[in-house]
C-alpha atoms as a PDB file:
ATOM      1  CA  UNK A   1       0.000   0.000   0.000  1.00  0.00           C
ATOM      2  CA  UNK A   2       1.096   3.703  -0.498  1.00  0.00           C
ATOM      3  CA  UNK A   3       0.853   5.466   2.480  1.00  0.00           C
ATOM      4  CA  UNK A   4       2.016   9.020   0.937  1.00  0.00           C
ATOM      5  CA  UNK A   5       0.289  11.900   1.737  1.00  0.00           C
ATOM      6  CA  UNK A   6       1.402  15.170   1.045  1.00  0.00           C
ATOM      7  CA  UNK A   7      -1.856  18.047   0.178  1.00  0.00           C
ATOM      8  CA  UNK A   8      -0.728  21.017  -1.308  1.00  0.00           C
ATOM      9  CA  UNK A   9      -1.271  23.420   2.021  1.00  0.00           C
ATOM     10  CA  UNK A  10       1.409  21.269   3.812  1.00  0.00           C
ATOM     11  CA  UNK A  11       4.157  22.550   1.077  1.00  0.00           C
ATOM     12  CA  UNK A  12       2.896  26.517   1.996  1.00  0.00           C
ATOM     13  CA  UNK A  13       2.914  25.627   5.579  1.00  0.00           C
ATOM     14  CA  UNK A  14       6.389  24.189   5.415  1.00  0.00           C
ATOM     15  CA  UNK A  15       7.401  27.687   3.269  1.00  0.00           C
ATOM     16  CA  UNK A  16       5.401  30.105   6.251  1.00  0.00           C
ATOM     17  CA  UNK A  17       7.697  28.111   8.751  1.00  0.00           C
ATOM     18  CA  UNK A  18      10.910  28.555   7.384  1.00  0.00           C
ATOM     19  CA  UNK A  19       9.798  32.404   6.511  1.00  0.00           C
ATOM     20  CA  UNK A  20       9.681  32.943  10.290  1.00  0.00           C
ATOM     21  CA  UNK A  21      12.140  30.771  11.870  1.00  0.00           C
ATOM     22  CA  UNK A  22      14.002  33.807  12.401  1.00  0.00           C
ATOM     23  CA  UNK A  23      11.859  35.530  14.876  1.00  0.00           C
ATOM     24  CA  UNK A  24      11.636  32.413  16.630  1.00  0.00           C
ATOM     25  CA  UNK A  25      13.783  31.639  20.267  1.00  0.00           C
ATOM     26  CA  UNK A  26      12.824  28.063  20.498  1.00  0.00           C
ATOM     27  CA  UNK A  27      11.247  24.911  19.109  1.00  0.00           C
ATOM     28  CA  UNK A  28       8.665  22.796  20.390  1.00  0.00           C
ATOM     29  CA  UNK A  29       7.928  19.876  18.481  1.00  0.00           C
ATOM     30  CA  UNK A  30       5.484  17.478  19.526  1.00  0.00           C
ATOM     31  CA  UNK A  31       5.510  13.662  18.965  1.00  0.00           C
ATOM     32  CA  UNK A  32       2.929  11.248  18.969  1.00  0.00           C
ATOM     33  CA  UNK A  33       4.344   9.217  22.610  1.00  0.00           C
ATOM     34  CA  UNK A  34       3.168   5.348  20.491  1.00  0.00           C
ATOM     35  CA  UNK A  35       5.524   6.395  17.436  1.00  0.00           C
ATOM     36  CA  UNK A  36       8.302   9.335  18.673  1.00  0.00           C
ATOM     37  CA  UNK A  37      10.852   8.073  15.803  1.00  0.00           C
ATOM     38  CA  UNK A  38       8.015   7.789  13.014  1.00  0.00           C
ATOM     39  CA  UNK A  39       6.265  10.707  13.955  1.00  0.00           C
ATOM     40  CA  UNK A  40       9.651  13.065  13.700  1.00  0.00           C
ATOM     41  CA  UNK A  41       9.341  15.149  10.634  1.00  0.00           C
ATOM     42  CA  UNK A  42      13.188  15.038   9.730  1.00  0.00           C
ATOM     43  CA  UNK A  43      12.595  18.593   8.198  1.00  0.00           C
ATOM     44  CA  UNK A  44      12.400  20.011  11.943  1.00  0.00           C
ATOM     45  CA  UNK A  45      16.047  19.233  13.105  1.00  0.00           C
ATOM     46  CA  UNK A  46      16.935  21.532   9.727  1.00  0.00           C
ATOM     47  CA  UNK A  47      14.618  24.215  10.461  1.00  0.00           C
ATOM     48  CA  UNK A  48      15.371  24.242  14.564  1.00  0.00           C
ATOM     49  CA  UNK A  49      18.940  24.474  13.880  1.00  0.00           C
ATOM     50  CA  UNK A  50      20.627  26.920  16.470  1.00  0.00           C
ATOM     51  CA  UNK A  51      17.484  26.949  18.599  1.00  0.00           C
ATOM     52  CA  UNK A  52      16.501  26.018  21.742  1.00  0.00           C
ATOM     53  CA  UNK A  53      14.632  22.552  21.445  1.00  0.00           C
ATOM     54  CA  UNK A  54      11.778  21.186  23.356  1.00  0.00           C
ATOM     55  CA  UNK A  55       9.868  17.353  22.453  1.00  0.00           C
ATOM     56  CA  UNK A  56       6.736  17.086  24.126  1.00  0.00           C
ATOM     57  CA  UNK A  57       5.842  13.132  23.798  1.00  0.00           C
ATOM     58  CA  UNK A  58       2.131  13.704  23.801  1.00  0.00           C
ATOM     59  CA  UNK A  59      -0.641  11.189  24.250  1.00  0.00           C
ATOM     60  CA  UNK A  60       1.899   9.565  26.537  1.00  0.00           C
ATOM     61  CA  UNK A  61      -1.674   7.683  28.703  1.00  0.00           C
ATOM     62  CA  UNK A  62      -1.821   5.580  24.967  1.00  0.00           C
ATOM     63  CA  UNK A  63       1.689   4.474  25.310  1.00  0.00           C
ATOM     64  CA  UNK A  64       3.314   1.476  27.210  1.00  0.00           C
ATOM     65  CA  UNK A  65       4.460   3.391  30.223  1.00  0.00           C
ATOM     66  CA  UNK A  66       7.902   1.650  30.369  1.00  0.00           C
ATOM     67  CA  UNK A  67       8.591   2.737  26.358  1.00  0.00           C
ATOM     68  CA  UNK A  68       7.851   6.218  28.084  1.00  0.00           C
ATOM     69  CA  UNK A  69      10.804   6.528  30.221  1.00  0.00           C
ATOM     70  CA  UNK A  70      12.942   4.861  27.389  1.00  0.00           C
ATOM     71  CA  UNK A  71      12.121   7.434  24.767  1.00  0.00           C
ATOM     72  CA  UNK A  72      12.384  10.518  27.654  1.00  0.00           C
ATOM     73  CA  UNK A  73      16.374   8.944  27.990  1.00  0.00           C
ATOM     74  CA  UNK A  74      16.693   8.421  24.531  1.00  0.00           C
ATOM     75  CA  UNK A  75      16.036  12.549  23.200  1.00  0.00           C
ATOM     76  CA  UNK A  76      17.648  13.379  26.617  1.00  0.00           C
ATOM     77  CA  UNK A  77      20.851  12.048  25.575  1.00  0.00           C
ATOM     78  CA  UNK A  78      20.608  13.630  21.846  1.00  0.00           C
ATOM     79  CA  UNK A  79      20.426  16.850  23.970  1.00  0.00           C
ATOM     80  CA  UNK A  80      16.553  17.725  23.953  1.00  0.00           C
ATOM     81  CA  UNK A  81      14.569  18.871  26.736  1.00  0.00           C
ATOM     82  CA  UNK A  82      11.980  16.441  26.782  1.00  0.00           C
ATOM     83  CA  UNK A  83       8.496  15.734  28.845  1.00  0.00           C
ATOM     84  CA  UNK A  84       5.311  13.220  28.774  1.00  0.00           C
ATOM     85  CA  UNK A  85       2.075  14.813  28.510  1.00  0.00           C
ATOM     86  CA  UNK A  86      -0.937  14.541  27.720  1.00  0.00           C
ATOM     87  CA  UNK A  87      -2.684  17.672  26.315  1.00  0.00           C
ATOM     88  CA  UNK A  88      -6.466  16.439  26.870  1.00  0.00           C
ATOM     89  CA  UNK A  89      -6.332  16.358  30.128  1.00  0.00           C
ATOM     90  CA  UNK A  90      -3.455  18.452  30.856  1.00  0.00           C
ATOM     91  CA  UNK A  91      -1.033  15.909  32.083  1.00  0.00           C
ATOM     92  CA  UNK A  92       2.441  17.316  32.471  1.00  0.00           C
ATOM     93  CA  UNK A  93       1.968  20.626  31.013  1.00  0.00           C
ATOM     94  CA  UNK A  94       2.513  22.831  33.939  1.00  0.00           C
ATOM     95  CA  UNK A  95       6.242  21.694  33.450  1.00  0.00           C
ATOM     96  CA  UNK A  96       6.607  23.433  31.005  1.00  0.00           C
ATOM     97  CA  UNK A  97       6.701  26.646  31.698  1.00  0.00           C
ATOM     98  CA  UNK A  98       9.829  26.055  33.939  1.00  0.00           C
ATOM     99  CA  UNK A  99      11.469  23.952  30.940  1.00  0.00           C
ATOM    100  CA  UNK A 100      11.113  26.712  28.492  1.00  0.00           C
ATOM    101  CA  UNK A 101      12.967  28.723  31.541  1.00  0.00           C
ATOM    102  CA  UNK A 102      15.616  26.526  31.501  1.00  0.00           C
ATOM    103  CA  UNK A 103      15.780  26.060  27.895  1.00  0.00           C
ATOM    104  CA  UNK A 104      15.895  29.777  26.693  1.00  0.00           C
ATOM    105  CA  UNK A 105      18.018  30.809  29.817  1.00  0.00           C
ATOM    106  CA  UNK A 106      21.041  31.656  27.773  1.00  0.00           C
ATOM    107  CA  UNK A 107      18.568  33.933  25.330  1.00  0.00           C
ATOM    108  CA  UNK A 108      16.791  35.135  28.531  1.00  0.00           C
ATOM    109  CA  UNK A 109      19.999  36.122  30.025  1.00  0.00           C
ATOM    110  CA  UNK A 110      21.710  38.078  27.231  1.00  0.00           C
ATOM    111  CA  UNK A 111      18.165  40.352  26.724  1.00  0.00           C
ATOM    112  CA  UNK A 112      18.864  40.892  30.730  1.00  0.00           C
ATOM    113  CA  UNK A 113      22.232  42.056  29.589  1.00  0.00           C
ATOM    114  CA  UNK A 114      21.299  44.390  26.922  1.00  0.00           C
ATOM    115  CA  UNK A 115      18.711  45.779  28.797  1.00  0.00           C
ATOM    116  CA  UNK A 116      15.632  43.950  27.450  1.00  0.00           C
ATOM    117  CA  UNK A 117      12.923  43.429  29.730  1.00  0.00           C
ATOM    118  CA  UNK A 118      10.084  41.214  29.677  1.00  0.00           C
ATOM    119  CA  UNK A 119      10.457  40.237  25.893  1.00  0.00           C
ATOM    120  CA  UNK A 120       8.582  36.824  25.944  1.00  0.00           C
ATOM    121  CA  UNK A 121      10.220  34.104  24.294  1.00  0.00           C
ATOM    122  CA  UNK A 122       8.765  32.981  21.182  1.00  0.00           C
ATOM    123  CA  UNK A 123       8.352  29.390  20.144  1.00  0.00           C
ATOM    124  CA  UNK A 124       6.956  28.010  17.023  1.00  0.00           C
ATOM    125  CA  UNK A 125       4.910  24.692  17.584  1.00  0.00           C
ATOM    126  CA  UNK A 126       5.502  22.006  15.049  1.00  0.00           C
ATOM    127  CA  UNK A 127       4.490  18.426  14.932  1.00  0.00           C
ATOM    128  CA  UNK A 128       3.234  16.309  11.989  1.00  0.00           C
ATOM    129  CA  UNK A 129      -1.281  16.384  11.422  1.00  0.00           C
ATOM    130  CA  UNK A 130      -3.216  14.789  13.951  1.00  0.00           C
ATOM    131  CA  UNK A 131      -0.362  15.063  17.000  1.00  0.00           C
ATOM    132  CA  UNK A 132      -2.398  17.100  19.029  1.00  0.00           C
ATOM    133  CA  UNK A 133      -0.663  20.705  18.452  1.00  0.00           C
ATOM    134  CA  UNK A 134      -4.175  22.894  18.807  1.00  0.00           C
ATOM    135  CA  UNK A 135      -5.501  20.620  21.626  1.00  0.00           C
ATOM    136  CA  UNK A 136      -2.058  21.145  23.383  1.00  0.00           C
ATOM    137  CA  UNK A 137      -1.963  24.684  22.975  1.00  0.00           C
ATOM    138  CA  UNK A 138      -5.731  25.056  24.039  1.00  0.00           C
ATOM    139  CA  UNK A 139      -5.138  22.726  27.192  1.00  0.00           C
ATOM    140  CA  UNK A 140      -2.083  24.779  27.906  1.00  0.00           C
ATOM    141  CA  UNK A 141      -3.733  28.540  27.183  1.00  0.00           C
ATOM    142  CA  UNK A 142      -6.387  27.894  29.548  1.00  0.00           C
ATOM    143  CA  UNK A 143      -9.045  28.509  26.687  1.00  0.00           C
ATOM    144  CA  UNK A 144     -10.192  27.776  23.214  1.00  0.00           C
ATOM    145  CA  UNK A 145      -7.133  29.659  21.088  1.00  0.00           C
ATOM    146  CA  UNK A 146      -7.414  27.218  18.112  1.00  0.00           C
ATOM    147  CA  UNK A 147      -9.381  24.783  16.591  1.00  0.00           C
ATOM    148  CA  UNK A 148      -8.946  21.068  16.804  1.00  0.00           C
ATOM    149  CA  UNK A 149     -10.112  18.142  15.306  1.00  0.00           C
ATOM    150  CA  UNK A 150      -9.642  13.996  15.524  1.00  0.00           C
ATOM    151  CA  UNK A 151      -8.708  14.935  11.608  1.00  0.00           C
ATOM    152  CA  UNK A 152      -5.297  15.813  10.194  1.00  0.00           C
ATOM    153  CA  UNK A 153      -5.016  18.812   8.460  1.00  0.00           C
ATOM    154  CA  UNK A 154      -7.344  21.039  10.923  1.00  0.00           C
ATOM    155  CA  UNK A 155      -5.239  23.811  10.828  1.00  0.00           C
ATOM    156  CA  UNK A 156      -4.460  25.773   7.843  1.00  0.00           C
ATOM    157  CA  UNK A 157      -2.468  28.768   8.731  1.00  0.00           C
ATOM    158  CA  UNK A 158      -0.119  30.535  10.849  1.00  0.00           C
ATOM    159  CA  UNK A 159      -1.459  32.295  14.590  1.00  0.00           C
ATOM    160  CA  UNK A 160       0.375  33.770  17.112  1.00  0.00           C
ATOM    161  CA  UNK A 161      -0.932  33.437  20.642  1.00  0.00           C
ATOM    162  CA  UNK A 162      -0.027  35.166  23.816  1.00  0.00           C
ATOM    163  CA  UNK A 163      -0.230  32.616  26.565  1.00  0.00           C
ATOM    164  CA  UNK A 164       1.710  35.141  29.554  1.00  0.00           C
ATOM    165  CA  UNK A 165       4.160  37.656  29.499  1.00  0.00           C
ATOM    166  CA  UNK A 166       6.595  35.205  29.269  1.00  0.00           C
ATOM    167  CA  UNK A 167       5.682  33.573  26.411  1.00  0.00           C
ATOM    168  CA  UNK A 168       4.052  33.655  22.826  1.00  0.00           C
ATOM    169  CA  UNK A 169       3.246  30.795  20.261  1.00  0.00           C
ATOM    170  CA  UNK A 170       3.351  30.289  16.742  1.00  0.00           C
ATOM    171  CA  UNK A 171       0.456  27.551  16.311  1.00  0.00           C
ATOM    172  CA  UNK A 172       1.407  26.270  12.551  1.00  0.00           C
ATOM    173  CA  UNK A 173      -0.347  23.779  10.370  1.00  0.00           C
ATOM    174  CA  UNK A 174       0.355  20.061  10.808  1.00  0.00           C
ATOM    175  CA  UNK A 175       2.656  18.721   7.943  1.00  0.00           C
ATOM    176  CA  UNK A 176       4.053  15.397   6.720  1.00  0.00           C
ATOM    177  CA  UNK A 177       7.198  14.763   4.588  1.00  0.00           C
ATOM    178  CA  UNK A 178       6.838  14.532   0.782  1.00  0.00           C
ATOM    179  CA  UNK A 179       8.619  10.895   1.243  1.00  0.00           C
ATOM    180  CA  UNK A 180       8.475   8.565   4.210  1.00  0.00           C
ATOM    181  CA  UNK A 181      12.137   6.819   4.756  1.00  0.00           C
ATOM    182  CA  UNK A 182      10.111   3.682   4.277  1.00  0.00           C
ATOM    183  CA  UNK A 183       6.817   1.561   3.938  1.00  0.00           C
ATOM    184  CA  UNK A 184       7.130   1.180   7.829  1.00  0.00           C
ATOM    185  CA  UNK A 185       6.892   4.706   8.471  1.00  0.00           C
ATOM    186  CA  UNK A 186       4.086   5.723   6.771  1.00  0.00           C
ATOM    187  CA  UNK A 187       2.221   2.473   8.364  1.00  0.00           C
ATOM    188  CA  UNK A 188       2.727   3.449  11.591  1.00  0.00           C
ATOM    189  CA  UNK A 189       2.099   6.785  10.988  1.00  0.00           C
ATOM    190  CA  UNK A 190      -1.648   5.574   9.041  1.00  0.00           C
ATOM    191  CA  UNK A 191      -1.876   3.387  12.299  1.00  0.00           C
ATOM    192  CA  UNK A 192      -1.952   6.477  14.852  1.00  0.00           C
ATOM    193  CA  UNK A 193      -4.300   8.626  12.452  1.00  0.00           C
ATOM    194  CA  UNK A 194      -2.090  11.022  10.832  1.00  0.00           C
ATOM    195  CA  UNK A 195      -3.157  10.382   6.889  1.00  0.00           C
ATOM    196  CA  UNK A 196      -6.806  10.743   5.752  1.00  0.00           C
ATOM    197  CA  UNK A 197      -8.588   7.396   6.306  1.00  0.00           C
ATOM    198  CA  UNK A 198      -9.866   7.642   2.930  1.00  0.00           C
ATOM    199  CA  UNK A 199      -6.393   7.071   1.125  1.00  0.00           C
ATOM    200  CA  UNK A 200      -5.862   4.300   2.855  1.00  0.00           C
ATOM    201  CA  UNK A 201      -6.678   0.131   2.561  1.00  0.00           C
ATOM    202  CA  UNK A 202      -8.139  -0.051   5.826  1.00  0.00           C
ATOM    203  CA  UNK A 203      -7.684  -4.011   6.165  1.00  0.00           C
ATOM    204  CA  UNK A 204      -4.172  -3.959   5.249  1.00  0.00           C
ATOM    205  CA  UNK A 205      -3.766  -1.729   7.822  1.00  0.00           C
ATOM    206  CA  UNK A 206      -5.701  -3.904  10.637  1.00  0.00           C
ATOM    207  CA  UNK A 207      -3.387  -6.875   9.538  1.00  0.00           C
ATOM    208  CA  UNK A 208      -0.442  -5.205  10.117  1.00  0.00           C
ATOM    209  CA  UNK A 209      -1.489  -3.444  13.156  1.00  0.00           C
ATOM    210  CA  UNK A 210      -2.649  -7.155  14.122  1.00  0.00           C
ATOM    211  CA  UNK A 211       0.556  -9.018  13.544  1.00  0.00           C
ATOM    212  CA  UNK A 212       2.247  -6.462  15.148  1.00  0.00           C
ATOM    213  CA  UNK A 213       0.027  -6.720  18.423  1.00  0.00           C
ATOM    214  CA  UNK A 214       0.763 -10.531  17.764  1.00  0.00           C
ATOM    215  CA  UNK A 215       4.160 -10.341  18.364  1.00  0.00           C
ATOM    216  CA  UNK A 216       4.305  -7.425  21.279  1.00  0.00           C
ATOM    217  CA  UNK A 217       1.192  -7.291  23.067  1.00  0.00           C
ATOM    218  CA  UNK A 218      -0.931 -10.192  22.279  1.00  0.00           C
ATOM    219  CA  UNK A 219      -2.342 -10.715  26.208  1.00  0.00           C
ATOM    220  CA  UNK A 220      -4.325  -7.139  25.482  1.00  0.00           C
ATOM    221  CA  UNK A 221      -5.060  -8.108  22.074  1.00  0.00           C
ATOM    222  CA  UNK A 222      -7.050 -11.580  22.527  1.00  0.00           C
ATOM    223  CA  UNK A 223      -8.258 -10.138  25.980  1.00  0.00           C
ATOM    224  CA  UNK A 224      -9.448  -7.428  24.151  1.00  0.00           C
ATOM    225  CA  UNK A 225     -12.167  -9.573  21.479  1.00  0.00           C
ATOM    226  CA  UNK A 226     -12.159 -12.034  23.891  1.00  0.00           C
ATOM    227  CA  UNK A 227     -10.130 -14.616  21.911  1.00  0.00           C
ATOM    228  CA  UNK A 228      -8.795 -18.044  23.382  1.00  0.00           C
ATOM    229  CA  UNK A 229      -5.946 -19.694  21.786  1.00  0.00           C
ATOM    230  CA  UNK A 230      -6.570 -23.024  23.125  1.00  0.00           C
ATOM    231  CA  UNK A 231      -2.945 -24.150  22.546  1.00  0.00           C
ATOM    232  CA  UNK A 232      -2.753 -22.852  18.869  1.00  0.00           C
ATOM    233  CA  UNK A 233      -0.503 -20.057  17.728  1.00  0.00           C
ATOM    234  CA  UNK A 234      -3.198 -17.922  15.838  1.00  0.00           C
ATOM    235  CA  UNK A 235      -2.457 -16.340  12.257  1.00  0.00           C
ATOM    236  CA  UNK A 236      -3.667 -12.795  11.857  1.00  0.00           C
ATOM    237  CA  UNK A 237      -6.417 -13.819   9.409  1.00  0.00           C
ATOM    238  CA  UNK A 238      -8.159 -16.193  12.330  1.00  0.00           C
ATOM    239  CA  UNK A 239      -7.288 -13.565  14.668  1.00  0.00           C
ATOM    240  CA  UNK A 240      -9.536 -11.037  12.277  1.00  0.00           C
ATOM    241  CA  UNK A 241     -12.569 -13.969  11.621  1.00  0.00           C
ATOM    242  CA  UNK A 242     -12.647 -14.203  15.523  1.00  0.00           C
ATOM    243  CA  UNK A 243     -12.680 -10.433  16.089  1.00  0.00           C
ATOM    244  CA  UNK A 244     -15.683 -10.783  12.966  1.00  0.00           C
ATOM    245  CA  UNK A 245     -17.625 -13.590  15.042  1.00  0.00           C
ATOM    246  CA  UNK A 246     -17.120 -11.856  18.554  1.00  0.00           C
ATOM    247  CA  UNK A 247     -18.460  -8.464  17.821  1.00  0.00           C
ATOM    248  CA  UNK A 248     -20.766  -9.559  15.198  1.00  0.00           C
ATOM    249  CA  UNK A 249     -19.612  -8.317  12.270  1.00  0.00           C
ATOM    250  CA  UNK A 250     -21.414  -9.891   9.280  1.00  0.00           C
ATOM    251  CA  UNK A 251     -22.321  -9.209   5.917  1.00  0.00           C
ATOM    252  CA  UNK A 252     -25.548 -10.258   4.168  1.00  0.00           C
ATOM    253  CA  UNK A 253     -25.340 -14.688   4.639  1.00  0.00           C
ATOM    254  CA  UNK A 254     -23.213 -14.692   7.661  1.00  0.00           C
ATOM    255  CA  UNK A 255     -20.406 -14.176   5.801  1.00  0.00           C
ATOM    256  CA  UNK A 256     -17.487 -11.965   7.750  1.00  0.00           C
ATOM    257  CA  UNK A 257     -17.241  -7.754   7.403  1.00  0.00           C
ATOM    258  CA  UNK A 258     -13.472  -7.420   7.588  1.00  0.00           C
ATOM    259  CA  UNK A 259     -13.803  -3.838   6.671  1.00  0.00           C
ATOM    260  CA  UNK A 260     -16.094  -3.358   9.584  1.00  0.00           C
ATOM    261  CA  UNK A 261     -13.967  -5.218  11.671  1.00  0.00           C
ATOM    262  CA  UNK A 262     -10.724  -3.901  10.528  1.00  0.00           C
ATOM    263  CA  UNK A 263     -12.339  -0.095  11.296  1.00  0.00           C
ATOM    264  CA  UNK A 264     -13.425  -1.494  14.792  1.00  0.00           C
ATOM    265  CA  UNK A 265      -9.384  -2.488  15.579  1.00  0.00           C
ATOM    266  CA  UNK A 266      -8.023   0.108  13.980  1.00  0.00           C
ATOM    267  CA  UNK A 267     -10.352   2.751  16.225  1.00  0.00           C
ATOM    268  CA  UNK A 268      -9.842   0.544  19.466  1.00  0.00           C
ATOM    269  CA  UNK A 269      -6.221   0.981  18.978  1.00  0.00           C
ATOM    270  CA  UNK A 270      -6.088   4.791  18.291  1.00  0.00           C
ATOM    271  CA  UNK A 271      -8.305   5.623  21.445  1.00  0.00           C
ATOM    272  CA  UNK A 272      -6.593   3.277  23.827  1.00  0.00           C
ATOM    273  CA  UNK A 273      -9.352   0.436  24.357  1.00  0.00           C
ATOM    274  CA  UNK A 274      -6.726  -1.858  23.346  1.00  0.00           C
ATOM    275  CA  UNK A 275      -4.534  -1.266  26.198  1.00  0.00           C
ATOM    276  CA  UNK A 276      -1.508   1.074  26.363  1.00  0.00           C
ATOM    277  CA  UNK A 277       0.536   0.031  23.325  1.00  0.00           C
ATOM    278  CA  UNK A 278       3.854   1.682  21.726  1.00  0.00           C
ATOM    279  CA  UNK A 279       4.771   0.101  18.096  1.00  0.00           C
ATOM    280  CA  UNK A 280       8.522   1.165  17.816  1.00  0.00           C
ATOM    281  CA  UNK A 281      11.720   1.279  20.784  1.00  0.00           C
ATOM    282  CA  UNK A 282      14.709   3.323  20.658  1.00  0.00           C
ATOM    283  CA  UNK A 283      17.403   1.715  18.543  1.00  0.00           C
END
């Protein structure tokens, strides 16, 4: 399957970015906590060079808690301030405030120097569609400052928001990379909802999200649709016509829906009901 996505807004997004990357003290990009290496757009790290750098590993509650703390050490030691959160319910986002602090401190120290007082810093958020920028920024404003959606591609344009004296944000549109490293990538990235749905084969997707869940977290999975292996090691195809049977989905004559199904997996996945599940480590 081709998992490529690139709409034509994401190329003028990508241009507004690098247009004001100059007035900018520091970057925060955020990741999607199940997929931090996937959902890196290797753009960033070219247009945050010389700034401050922040990772936010958001939707951190749908991750395996224990991948958590070994993604936090692994952008630690590549020199990134880093924190978990969760930006629907607020989770870890009043440690931020202190982190930009301590980020921009050098930038924050030489305006002391020359003088400048309470210039806020200014940080441009970044992240690729469907991370959870506006909901993040929202959460972390204390009111409705954007609009969000459980699409990609909500936001179109640039806005700058004052959040305190402190500090001011540059929400910008989500955007993707005009070619994903590999097949993997762009699966994972389909997986966690960051391509339109309606570009993509959703039962490929379910079998690979399947086979992966196989392999790494197969105790939630068959708990999950209620599946007993009785001593068989199950293919991803019975797991599918026993996810079918369990939650009744048919097609006219009994015969099994794997679209239905494969929606039904795909959505229990991306909102958690699956259990806490990460689909990549650090190298």
């Amino acid at each position: 399957m081709n998992y490529q996505w690139y709409p034509g807004h994401m190329t003028k997004a990508k241009r507004m970015m690098q247009e004001n990357i100059s007035l900018i003290d520091l970057v925060i990009e955020l990741l999607d906590a199940r997929v931090p290496l996937s959902s890196r757009n290797p753009d960033i790290d070219d247009l945050g060079k010389n700034k401050s750098r922040l990772i936010l590993l958001n939707k951190s509650d749908l991750a395996d808690a224990e991948s958590n703390k070994r993604w936090m050490q692994f952008f630690k030691e590549k020199g990134f301030y880093v924190l978990e959160v969760n930006a629907k319910t607020g989770q870890g986002l009043k440690a931020i405030q202190g982190m930009v602090r301590e980020a921009c401190k050098e930038k924050i120290e030489r305006d002391r120097r020359r003088g400048i007082k309470n210039r806020p810093v200014r940080a441009i958020v970044v992240g690729i569609p469907n991370v959870g920028k506006s909901t993040f920024i929202n959460s972390f404003a204390g009111k409705a400052c954007t609009k969000t959606g459980n699409k990609p591609g909500v936001t179109k344009g640039k806005q700058w928001i004052r959040l305190n004296k402190e500090l001011e944000l540059l929400d910008t549109p989500g955007i993707l990379w005009p070619k994903f490293e590999s097949e993997e990538v762009g699966c994972k990235l389909a997986m966690i909802g960051s391509m339109n749905d309606e570009i993509l084969q959703m039962t490929e997707l379910a079998d690979a999200l399947v086979a992966y869940l196989l392999s790494h977290y197969r105790d939630a999975l068959l708990g999950r649709y209620q599946i007993e292996e009785n001593g068989q090691s199950l293919t991803v195809r019975e797991v599918m016509e026993m996810v079918c049977k369990n939650r009744m989905c048919y097609k006219k004559g009994q015969e099994p829906d794997y679209e239905k199904a494969s929606a039904l997996v795909i959505d229990d996945f991306r909102s958690g009901r699956i259990g806490r599940i990460t689909l990549e480590e650090p190298a």
